[in-house]
PDB file of N, CA and C in Angstrom:
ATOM      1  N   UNK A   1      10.727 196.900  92.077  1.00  0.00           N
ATOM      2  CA  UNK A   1      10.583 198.371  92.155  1.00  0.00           C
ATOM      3  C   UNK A   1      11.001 198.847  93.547  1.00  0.00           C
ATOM      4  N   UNK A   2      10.560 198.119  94.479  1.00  0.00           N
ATOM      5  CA  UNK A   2      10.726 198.786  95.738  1.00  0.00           C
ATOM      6  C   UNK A   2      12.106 198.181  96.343  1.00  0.00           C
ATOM      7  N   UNK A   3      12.481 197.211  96.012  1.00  0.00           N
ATOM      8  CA  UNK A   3      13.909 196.858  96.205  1.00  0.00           C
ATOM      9  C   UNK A   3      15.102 197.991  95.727  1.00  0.00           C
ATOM     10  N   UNK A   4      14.746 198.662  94.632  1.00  0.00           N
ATOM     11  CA  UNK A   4      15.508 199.345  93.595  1.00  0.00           C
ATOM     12  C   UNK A   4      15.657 200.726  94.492  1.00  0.00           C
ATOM     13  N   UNK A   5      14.471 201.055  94.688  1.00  0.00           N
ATOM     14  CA  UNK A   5      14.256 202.492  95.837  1.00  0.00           C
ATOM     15  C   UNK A   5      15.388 202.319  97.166  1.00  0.00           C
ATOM     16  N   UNK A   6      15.072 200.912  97.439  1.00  0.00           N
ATOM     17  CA  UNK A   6      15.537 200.561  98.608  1.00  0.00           C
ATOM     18  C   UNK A   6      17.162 200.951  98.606  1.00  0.00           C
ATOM     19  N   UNK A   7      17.480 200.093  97.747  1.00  0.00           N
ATOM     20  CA  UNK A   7      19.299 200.536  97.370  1.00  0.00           C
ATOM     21  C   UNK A   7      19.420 202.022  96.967  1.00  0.00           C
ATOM     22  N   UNK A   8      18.834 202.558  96.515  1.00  0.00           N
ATOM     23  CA  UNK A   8      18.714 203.821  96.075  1.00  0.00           C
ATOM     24  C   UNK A   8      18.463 204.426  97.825  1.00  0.00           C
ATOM     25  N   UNK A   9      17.705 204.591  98.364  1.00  0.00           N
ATOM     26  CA  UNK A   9      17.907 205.372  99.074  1.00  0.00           C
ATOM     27  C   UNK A   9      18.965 204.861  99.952  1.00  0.00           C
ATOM     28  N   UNK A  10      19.358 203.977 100.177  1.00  0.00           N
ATOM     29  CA  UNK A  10      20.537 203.525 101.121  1.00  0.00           C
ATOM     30  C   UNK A  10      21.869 204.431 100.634  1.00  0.00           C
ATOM     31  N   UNK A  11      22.197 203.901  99.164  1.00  0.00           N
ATOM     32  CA  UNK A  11      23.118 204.652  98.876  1.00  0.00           C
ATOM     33  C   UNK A  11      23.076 206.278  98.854  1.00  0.00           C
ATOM     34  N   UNK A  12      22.065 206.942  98.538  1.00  0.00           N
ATOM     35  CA  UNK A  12      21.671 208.493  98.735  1.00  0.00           C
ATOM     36  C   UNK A  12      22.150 208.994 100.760  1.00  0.00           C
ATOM     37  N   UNK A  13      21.752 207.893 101.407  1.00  0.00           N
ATOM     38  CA  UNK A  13      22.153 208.310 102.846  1.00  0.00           C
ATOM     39  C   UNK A  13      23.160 208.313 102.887  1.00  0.00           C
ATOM     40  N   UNK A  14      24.008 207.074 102.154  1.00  0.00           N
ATOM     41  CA  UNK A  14      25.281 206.951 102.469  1.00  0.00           C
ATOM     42  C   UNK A  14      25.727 208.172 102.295  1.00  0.00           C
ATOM     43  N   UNK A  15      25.770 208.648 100.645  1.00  0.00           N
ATOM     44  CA  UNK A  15      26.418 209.914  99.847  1.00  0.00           C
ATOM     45  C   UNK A  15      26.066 210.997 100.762  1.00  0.00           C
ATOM     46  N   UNK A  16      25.002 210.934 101.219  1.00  0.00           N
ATOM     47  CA  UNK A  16      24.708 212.333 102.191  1.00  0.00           C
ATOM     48  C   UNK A  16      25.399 212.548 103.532  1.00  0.00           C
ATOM     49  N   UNK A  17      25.452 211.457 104.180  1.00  0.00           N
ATOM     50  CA  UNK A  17      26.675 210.999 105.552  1.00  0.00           C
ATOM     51  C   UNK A  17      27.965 211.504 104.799  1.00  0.00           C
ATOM     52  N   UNK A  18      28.299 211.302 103.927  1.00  0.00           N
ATOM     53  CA  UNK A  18      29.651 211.363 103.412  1.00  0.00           C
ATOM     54  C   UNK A  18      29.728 212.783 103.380  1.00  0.00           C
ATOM     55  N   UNK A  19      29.171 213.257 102.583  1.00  0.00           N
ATOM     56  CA  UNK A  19      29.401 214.478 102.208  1.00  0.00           C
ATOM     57  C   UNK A  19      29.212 215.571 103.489  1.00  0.00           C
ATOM     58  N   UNK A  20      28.392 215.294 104.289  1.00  0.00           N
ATOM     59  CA  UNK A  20      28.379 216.034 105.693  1.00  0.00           C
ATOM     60  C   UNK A  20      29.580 215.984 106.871  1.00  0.00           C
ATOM     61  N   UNK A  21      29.934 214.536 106.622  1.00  0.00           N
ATOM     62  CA  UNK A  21      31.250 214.295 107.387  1.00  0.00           C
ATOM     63  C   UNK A  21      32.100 215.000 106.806  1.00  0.00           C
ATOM     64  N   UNK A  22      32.529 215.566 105.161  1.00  0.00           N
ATOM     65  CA  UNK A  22      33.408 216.358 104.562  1.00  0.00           C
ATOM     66  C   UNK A  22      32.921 217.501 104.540  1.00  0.00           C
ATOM     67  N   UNK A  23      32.065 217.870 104.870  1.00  0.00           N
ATOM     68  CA  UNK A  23      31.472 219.506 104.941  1.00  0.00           C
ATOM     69  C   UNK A  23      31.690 220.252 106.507  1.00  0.00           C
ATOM     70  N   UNK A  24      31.367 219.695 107.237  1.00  0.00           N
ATOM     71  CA  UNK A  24      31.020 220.078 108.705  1.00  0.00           C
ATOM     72  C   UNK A  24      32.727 220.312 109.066  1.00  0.00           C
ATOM     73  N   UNK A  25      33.923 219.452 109.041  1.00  0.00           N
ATOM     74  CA  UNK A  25      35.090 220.015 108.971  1.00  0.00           C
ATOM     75  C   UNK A  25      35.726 221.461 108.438  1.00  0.00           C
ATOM     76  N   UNK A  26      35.058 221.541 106.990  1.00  0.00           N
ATOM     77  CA  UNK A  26      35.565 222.716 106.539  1.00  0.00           C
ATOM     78  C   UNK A  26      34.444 223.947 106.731  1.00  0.00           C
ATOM     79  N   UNK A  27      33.312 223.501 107.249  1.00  0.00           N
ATOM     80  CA  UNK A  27      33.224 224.869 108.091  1.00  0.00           C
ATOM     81  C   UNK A  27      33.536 225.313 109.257  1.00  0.00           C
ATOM     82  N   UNK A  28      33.554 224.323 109.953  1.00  0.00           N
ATOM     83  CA  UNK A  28      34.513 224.844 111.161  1.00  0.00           C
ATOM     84  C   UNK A  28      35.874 225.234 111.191  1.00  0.00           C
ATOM     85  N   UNK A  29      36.512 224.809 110.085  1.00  0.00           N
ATOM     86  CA  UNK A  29      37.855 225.129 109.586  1.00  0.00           C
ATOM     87  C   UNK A  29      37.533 226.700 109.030  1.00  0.00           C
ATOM     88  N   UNK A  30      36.913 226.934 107.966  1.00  0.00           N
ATOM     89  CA  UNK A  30      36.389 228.552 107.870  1.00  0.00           C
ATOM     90  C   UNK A  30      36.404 229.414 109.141  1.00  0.00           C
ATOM     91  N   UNK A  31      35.507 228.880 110.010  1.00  0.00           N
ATOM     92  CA  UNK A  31      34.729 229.668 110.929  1.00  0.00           C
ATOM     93  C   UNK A  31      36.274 230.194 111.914  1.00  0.00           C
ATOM     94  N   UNK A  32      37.386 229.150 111.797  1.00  0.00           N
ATOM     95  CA  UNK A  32      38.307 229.231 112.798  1.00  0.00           C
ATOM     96  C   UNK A  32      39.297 230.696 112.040  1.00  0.00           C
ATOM     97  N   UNK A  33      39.224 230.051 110.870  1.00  0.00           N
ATOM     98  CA  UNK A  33      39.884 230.785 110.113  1.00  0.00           C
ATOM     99  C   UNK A  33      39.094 232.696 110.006  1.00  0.00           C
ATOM    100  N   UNK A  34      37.992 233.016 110.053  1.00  0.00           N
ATOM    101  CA  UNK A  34      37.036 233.928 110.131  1.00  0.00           C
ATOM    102  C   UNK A  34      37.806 234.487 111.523  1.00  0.00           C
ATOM    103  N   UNK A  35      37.875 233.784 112.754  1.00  0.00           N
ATOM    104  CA  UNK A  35      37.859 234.618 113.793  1.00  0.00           C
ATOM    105  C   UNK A  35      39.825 234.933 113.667  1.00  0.00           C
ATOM    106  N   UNK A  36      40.463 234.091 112.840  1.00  0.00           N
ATOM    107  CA  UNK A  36      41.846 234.747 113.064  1.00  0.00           C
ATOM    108  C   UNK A  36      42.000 235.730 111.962  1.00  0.00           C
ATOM    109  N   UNK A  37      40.845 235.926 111.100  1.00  0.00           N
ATOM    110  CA  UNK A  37      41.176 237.117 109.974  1.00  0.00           C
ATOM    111  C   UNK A  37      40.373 238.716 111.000  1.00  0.00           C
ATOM    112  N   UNK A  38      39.546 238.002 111.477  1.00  0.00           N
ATOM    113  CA  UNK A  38      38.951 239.191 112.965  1.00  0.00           C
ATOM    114  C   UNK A  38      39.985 239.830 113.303  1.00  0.00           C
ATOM    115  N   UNK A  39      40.747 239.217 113.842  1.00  0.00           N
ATOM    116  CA  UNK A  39      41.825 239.521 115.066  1.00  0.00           C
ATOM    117  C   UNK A  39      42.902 240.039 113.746  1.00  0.00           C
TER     118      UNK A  39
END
């Protein structure tokens, strides 16, 4: 049971690292994009 959690949450961090490393780009990519639709 607790082995099972164990891989389970490992892989859930992983997926969550992942997905933040692909998120945090495209908001700063937005945000860049935001200040040249400003201007």
């Amino acid at each position: 049971m607790w082995r099972k959690d164990d891989k389970c949450s490992v892989n859930t961090a992983a997926v969550v690292a992942s997905v933040i490393e692909a998120v945090i780009p495209a908001l700063s990519w937005r945000e860049s994009m935001g200040l040249e639709f400003s201007r």
